[in-house]
N, C-alpha and C. Protein backbone atom coordinates (compact mmCIF):
# COMPACT_ATOMS: atom_id res chain seq x y z
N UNK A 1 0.81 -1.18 0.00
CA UNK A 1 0.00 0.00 0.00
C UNK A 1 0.86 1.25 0.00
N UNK A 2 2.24 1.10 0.64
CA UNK A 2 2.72 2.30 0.80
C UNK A 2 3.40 2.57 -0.44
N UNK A 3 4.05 1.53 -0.88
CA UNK A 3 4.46 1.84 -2.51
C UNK A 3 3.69 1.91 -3.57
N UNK A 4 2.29 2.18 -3.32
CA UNK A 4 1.01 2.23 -4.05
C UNK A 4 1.26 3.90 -3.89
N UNK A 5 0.72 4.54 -3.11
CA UNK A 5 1.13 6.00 -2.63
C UNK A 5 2.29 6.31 -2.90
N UNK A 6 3.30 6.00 -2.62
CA UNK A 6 4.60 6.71 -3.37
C UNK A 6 4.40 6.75 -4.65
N UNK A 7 3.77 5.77 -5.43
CA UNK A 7 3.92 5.92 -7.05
C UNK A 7 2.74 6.57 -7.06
N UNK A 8 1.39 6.60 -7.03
CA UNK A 8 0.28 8.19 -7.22
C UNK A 8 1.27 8.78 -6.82
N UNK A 9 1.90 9.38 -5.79
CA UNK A 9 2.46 10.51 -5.60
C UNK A 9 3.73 10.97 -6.71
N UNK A 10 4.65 10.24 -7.24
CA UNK A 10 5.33 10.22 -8.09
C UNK A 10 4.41 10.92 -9.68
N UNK A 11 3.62 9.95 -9.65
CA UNK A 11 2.80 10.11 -10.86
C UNK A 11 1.88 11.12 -11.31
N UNK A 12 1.63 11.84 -10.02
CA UNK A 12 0.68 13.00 -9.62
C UNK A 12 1.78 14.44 -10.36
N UNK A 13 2.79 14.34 -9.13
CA UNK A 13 4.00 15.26 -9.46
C UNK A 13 4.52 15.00 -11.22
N UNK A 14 4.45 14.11 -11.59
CA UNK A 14 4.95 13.92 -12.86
C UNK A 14 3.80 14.43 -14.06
N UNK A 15 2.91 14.45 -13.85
CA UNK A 15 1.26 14.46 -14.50
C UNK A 15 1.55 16.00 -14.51
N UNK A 16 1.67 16.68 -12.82
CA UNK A 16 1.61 18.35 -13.00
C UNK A 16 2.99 18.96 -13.61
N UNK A 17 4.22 17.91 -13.75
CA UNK A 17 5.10 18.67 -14.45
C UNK A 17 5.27 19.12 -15.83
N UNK A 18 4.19 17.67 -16.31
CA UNK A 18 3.99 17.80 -17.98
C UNK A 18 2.95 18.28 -18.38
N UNK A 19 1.98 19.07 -17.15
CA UNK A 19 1.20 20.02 -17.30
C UNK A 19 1.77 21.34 -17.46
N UNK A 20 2.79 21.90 -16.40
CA UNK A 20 3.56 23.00 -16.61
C UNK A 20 4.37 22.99 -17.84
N UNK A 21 5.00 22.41 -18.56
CA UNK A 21 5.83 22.48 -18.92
C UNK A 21 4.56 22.32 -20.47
N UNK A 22 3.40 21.54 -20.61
CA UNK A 22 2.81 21.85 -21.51
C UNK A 22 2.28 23.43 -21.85
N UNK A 23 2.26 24.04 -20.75
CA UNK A 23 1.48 25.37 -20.59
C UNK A 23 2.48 26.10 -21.00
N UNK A 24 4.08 26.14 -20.08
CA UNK A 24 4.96 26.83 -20.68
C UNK A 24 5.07 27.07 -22.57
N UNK A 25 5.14 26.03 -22.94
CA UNK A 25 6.09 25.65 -24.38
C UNK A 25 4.56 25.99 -25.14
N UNK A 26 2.68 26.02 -25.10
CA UNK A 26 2.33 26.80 -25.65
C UNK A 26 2.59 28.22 -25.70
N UNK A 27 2.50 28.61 -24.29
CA UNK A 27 2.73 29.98 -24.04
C UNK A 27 3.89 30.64 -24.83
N UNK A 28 5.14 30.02 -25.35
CA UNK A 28 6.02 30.37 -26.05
C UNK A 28 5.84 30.44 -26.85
N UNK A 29 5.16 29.04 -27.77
CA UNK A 29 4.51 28.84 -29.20
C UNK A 29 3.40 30.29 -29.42
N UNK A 30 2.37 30.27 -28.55
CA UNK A 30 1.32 31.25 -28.96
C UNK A 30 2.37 32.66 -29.05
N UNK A 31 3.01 32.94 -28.20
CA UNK A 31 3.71 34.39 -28.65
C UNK A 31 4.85 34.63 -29.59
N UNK A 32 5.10 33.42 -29.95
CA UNK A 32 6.28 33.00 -31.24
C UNK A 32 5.11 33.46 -32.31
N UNK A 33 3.89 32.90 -32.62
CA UNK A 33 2.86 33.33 -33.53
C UNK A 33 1.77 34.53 -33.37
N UNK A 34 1.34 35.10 -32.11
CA UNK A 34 0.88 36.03 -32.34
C UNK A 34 1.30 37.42 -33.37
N UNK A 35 2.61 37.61 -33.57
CA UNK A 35 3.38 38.11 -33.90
C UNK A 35 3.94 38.16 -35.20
N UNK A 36 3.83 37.46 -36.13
CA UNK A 36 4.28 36.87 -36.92
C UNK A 36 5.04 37.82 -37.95
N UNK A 37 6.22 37.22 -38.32
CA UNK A 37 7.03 38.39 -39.49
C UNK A 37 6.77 38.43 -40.73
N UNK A 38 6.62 39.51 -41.11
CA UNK A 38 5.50 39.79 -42.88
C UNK A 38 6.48 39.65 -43.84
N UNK A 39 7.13 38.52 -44.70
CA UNK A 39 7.22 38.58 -45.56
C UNK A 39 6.92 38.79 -46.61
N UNK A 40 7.55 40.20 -47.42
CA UNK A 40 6.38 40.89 -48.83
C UNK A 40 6.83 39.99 -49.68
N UNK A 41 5.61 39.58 -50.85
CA UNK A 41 5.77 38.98 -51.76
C UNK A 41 5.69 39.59 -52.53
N UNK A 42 5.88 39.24 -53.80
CA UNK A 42 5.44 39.73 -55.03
C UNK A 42 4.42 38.88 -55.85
N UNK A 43 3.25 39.36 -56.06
CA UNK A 43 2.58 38.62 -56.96
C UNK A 43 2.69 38.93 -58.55
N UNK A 44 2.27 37.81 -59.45
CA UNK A 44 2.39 37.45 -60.37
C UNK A 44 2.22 38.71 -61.64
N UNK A 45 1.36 39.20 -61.17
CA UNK A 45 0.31 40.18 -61.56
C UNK A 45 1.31 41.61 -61.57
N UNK A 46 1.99 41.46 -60.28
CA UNK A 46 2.77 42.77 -59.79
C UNK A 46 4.45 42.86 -61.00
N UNK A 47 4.62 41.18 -60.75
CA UNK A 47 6.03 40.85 -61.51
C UNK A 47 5.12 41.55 -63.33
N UNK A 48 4.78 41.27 -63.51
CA UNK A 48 4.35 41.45 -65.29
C UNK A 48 4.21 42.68 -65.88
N UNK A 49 3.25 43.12 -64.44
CA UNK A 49 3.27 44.59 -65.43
C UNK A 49 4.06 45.71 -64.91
N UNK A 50 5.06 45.80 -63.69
CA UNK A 50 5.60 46.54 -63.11
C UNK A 50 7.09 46.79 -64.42
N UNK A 51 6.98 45.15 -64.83
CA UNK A 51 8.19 44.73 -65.81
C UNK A 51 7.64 45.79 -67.25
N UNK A 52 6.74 45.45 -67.79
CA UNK A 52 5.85 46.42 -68.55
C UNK A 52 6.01 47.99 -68.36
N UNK A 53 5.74 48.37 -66.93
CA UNK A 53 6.04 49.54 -66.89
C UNK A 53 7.73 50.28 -66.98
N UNK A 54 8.16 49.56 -66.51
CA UNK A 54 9.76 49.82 -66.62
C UNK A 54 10.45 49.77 -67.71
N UNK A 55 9.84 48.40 -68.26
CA UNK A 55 10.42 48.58 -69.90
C UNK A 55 9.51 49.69 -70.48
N UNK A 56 8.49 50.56 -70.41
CA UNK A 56 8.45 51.43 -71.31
C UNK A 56 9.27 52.59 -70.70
N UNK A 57 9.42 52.93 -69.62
CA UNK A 57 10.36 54.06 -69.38
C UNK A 57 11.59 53.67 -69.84
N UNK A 58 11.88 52.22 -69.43
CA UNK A 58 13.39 52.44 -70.79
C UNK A 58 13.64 52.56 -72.13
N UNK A 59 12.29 52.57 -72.54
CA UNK A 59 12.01 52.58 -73.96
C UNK A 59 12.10 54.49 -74.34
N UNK A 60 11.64 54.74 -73.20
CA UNK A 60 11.42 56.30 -73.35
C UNK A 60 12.76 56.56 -73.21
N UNK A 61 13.65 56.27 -72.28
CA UNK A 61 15.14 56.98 -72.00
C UNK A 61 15.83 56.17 -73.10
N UNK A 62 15.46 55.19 -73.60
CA UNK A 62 16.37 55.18 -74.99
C UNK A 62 16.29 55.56 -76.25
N UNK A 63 15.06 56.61 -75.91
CA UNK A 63 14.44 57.37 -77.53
C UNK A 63 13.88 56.18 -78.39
N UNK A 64 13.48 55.03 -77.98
CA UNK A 64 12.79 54.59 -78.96
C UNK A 64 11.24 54.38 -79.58
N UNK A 65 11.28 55.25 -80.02
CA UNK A 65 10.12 55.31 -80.54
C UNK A 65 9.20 53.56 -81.00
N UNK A 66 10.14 53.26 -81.68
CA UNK A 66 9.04 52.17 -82.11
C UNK A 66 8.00 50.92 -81.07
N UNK A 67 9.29 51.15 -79.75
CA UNK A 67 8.73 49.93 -79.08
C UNK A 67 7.36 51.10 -78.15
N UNK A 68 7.62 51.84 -77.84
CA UNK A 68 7.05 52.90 -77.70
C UNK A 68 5.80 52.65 -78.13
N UNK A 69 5.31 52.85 -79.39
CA UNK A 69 4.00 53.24 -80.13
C UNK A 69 3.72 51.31 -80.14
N UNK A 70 4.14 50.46 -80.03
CA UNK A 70 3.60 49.57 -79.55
C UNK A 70 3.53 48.99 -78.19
N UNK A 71 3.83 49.50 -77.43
CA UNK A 71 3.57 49.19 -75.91
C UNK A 71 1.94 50.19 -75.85
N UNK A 72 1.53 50.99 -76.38
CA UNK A 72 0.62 52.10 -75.82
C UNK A 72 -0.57 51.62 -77.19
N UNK A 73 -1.66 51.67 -76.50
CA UNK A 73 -3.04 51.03 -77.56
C UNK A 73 -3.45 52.67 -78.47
N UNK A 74 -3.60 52.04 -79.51
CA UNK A 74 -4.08 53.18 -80.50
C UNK A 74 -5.23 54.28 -80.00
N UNK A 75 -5.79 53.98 -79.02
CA UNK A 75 -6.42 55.04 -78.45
C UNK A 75 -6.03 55.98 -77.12
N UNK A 76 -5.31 55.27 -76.62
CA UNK A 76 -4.53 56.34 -75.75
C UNK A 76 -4.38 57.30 -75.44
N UNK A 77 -4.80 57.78 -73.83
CA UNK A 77 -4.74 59.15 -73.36
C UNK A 77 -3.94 59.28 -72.56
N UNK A 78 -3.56 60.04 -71.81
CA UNK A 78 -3.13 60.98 -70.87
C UNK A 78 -3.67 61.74 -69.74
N UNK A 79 -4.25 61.62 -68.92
CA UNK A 79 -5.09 62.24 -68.33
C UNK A 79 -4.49 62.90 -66.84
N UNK A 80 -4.27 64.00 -66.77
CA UNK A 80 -3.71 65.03 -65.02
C UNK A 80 -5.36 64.88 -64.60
N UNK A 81 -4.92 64.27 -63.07
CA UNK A 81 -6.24 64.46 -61.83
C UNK A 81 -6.04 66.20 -61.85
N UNK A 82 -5.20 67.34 -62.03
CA UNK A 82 -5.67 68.79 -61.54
C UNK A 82 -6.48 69.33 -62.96
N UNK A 83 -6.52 68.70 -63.72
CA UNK A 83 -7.13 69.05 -65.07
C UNK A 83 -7.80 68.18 -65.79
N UNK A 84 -8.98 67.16 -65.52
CA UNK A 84 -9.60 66.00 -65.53
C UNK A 84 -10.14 66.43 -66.87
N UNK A 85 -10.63 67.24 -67.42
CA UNK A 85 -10.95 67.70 -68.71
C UNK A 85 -10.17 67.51 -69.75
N UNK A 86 -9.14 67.81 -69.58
CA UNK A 86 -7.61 68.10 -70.62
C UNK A 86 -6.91 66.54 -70.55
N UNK A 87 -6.58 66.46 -71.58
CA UNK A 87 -6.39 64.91 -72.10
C UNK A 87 -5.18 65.12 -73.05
N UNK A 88 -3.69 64.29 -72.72
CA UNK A 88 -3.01 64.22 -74.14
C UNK A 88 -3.21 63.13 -74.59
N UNK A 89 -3.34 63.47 -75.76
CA UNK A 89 -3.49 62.15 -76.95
C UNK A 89 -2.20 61.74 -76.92
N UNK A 90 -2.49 60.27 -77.51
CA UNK A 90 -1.51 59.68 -78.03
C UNK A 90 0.04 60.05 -78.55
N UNK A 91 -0.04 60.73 -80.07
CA UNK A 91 1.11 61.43 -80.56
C UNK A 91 1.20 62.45 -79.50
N UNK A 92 1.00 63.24 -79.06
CA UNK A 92 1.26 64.39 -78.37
C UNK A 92 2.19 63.90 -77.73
N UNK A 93 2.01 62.76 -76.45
CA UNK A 93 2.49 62.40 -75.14
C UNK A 93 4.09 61.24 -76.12
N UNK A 94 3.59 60.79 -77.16
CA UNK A 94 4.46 59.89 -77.52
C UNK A 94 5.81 61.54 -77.78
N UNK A 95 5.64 62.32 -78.54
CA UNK A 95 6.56 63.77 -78.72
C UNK A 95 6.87 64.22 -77.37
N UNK A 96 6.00 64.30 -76.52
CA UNK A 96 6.47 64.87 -75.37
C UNK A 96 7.41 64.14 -74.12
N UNK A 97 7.18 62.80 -74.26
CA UNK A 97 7.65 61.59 -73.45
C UNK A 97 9.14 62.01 -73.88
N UNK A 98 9.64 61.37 -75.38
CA UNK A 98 10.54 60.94 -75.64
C UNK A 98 11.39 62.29 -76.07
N UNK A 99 10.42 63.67 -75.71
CA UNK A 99 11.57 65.08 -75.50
C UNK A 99 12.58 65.29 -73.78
N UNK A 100 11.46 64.30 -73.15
CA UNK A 100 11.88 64.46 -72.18
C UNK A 100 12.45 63.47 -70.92
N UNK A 101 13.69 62.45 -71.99
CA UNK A 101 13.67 60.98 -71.24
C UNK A 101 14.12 60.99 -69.95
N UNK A 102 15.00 62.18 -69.40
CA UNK A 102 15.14 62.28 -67.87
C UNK A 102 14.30 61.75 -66.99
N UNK A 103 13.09 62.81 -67.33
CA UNK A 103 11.78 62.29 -66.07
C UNK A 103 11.56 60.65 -65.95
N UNK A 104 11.80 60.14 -67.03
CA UNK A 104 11.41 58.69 -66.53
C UNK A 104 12.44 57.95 -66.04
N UNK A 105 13.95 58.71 -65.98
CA UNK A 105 14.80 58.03 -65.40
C UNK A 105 14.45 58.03 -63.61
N UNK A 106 13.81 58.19 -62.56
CA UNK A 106 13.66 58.63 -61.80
C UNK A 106 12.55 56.95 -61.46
N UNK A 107 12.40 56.60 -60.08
CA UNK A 107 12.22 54.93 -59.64
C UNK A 107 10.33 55.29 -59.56
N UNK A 108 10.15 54.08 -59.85
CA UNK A 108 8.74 54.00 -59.57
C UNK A 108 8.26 52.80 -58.74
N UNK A 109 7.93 52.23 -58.16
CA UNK A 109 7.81 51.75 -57.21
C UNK A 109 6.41 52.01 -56.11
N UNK A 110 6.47 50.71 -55.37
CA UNK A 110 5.11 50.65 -54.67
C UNK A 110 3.60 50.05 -55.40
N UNK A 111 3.42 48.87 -56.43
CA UNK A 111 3.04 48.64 -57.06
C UNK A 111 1.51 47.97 -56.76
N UNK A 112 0.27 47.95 -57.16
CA UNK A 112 -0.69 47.69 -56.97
C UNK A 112 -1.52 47.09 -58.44
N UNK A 113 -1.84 46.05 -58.03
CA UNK A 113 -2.46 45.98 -59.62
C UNK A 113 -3.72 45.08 -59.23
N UNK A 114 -4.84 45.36 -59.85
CA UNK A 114 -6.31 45.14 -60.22
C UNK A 114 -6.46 44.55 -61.24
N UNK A 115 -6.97 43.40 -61.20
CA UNK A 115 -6.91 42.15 -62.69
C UNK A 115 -8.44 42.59 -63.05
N UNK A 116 -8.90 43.30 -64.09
CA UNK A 116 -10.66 42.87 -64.53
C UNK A 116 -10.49 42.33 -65.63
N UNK A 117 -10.06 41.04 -65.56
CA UNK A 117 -10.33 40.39 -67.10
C UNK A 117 -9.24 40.76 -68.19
N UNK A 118 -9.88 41.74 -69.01
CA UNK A 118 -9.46 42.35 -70.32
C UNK A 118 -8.82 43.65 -69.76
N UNK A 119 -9.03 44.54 -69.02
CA UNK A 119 -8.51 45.52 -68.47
C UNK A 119 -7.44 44.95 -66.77
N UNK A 120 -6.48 45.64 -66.97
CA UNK A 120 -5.76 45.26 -65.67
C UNK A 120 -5.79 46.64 -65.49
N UNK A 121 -5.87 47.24 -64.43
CA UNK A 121 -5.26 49.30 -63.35
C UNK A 121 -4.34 48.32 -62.67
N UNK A 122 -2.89 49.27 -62.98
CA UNK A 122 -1.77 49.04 -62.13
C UNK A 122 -1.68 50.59 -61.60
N UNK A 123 -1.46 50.59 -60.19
CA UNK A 123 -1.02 51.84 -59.55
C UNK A 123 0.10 51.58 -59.01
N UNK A 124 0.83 53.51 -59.00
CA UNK A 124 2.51 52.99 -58.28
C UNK A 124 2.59 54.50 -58.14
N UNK A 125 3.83 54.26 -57.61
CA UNK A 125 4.01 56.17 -57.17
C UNK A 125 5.44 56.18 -58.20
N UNK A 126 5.71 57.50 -58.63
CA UNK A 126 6.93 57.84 -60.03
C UNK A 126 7.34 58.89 -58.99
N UNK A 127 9.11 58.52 -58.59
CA UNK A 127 9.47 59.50 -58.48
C UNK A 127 10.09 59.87 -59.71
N UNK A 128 10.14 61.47 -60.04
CA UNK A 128 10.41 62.35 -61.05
C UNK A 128 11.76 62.59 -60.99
N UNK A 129 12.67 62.09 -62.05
CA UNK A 129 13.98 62.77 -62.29
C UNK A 129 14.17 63.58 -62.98
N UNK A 130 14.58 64.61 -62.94
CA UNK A 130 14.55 65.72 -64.07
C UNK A 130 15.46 66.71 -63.46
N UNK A 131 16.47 66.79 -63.12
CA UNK A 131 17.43 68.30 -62.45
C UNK A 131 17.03 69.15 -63.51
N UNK A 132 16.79 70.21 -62.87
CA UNK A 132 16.67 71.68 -62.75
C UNK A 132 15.50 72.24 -64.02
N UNK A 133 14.68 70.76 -63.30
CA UNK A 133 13.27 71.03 -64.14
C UNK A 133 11.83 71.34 -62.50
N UNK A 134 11.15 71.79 -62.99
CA UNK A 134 10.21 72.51 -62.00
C UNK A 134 9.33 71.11 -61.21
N UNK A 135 9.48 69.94 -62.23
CA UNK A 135 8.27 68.80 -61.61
C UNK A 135 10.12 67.46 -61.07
N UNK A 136 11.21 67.78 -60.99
CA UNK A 136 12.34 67.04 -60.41
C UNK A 136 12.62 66.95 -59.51
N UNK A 137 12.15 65.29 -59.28
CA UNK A 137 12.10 65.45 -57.57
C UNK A 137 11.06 64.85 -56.70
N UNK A 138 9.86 65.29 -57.77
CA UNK A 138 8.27 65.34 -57.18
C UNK A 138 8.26 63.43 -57.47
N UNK A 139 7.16 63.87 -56.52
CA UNK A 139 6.58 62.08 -56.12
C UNK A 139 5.06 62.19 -56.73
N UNK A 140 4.85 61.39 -58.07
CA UNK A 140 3.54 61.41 -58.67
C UNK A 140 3.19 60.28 -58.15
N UNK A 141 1.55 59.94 -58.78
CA UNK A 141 1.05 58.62 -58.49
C UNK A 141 0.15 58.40 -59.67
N UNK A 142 0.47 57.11 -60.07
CA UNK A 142 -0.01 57.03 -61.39
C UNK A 142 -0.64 55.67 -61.61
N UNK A 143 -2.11 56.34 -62.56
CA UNK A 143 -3.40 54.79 -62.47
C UNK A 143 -2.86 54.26 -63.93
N UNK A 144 -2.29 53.74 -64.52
CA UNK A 144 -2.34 52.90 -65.52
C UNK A 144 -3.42 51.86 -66.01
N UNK A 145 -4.07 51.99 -67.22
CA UNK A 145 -5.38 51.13 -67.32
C UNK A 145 -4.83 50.36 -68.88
N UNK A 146 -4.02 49.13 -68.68
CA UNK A 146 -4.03 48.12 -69.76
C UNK A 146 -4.94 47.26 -70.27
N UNK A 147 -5.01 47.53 -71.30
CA UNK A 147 -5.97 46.79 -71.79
C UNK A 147 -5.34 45.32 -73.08
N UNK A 148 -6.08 44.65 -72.54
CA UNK A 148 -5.95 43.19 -73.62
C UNK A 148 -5.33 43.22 -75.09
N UNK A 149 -4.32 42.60 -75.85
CA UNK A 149 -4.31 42.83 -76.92
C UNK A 149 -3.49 41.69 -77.26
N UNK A 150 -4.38 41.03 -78.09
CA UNK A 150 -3.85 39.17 -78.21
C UNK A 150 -3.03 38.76 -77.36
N UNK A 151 -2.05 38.10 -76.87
CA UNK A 151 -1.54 37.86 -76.36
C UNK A 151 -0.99 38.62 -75.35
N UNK A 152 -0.73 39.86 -76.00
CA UNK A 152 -0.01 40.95 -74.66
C UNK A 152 -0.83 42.07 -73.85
N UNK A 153 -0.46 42.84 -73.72
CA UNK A 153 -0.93 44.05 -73.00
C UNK A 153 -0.41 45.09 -73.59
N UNK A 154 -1.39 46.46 -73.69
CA UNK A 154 -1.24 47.78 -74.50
C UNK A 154 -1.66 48.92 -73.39
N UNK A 155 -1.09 49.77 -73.35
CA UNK A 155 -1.04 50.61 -72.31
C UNK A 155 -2.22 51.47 -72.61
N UNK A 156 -3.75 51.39 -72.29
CA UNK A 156 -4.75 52.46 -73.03
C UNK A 156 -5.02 54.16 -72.36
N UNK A 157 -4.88 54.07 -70.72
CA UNK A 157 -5.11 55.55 -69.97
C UNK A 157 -3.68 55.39 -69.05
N UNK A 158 -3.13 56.21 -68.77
CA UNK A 158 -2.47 56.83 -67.75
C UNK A 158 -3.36 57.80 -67.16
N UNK A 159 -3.52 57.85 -65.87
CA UNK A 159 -3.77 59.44 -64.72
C UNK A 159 -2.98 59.21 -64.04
N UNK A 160 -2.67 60.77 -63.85
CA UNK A 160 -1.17 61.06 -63.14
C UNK A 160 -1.65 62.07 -62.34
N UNK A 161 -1.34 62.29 -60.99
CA UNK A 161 -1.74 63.52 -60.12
C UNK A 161 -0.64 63.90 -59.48
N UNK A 162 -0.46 64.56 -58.38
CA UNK A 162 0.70 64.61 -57.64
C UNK A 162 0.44 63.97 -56.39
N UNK A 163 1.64 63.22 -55.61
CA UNK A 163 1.16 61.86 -54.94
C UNK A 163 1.15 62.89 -53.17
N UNK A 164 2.34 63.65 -53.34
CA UNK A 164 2.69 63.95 -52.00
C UNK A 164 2.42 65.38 -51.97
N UNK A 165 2.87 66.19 -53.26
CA UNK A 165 2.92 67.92 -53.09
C UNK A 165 1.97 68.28 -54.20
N UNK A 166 1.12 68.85 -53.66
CA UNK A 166 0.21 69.81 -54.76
C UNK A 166 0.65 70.20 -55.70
N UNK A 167 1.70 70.74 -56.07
CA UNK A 167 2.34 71.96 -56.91
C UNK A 167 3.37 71.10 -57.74
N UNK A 168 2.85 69.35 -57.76
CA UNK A 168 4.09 68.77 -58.65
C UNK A 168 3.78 68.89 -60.13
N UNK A 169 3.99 69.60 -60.96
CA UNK A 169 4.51 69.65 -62.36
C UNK A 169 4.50 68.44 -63.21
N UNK A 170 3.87 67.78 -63.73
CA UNK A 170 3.33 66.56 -64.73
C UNK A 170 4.22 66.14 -66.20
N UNK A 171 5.27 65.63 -66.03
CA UNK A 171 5.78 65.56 -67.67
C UNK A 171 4.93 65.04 -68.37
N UNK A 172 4.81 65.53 -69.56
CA UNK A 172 4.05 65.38 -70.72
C UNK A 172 2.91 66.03 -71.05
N UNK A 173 2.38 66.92 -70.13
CA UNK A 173 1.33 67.23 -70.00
C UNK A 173 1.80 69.17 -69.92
N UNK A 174 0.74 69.30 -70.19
CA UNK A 174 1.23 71.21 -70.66
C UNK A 174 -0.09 72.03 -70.35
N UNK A 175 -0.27 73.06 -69.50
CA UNK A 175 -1.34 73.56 -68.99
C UNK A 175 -2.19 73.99 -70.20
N UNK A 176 -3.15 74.11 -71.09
CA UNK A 176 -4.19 74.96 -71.60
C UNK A 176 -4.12 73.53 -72.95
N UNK A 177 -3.22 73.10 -73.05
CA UNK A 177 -3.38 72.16 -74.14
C UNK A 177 -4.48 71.17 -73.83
N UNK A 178 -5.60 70.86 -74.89
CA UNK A 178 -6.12 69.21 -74.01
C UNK A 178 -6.89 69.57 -75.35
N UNK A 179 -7.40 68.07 -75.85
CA UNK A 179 -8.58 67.92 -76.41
C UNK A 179 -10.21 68.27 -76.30
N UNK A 180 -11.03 68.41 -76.75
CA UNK A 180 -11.94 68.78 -76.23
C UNK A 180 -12.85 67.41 -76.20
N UNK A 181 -13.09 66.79 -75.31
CA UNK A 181 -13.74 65.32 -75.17
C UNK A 181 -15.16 65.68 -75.05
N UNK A 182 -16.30 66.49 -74.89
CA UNK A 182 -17.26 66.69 -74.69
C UNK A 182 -18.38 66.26 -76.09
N UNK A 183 -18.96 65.51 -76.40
CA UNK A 183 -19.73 65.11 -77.60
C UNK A 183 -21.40 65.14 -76.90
């Protein structure tokens, strides 16, 4: 009987140690995971057209026109959020881009993209390179709206606003110029 009681008692103490020691090692586990470290990914979506967007600014800083007028869909605008009316067309922005390949030397980054099907909106913020130009420097933010085109993608709207400072200066875009879109 008495070595009946020594072992409950053994077994008791042993029962509450692998109770503590269960409680401990969650308690570690749960705050090892409450916590957890955010690895950013990149999605698929982000890799394609961010690549898209970059190759056309290098297309722009290498003056080439041709890859140029095929990266961008035959209807193509231009559109400033401070002048929602005023629109550059196509040729305009294709002349004005590639007068001014500095600005696109400058990082763009922070990428967001919206899949609808046939249309993808990629958003990102452009910082502006341009020394000892009035918009160099400035942090835009820009909606890109691609649209479907057999196999690839064609660049159909850009809107561009200023992301951080009111007073950022828009390459390609020229105050009083715009189409008149009203029908």
């Amino acid at each position: 009987m008495i070595a009946r009681a020594v072992t409950g008692a053994r077994l008791r103490r042993a029962a509450w140690f692998f109770v503590a020691l269960s409680v401990a090692l969650s308690g570690q586990a749960t705050s090892e995971t409450a916590e957890p470290q955010r690895v950013p990914t990149v999605t698929r979506l982000v890799q394609r057209f961010s690549a898209l967007e970059t190759g056309m600014h290098a297309a722009i800083r290498a003056g080439d026109r041709s890859t140029l007028e095929r990266t961008l869909d035959e209807q193509f605008e231009m559109q400033v959020t401070a002048a929602q009316a005023d629109v550059v067309a196509r040729d305009a922005w294709i002349v004005r881009a590639l007068a001014e390949p500095g600005a696109y030397a400058g990082n763009i980054g922070g990428f967001a993209v919206r899949d609808y099907g046939d249309i993808v909106l990629v958003s990102f913020d452009w910082q502006v390179h341009s020394p000892g130009k009035k918009h160099g420097g400035k942090t835009l933010f820009v909606t890109d709206s691609w649209r479907r085109h057999g196999d690839g993608w064609r660049l159909a709207l850009r809107i561009v606003g200023p992301a951080k400072e009111p007073d950022a200066v828009i390459p390609g875009w020229q105050e009083g110029s715009f189409v008149d879109k009203r029908y």
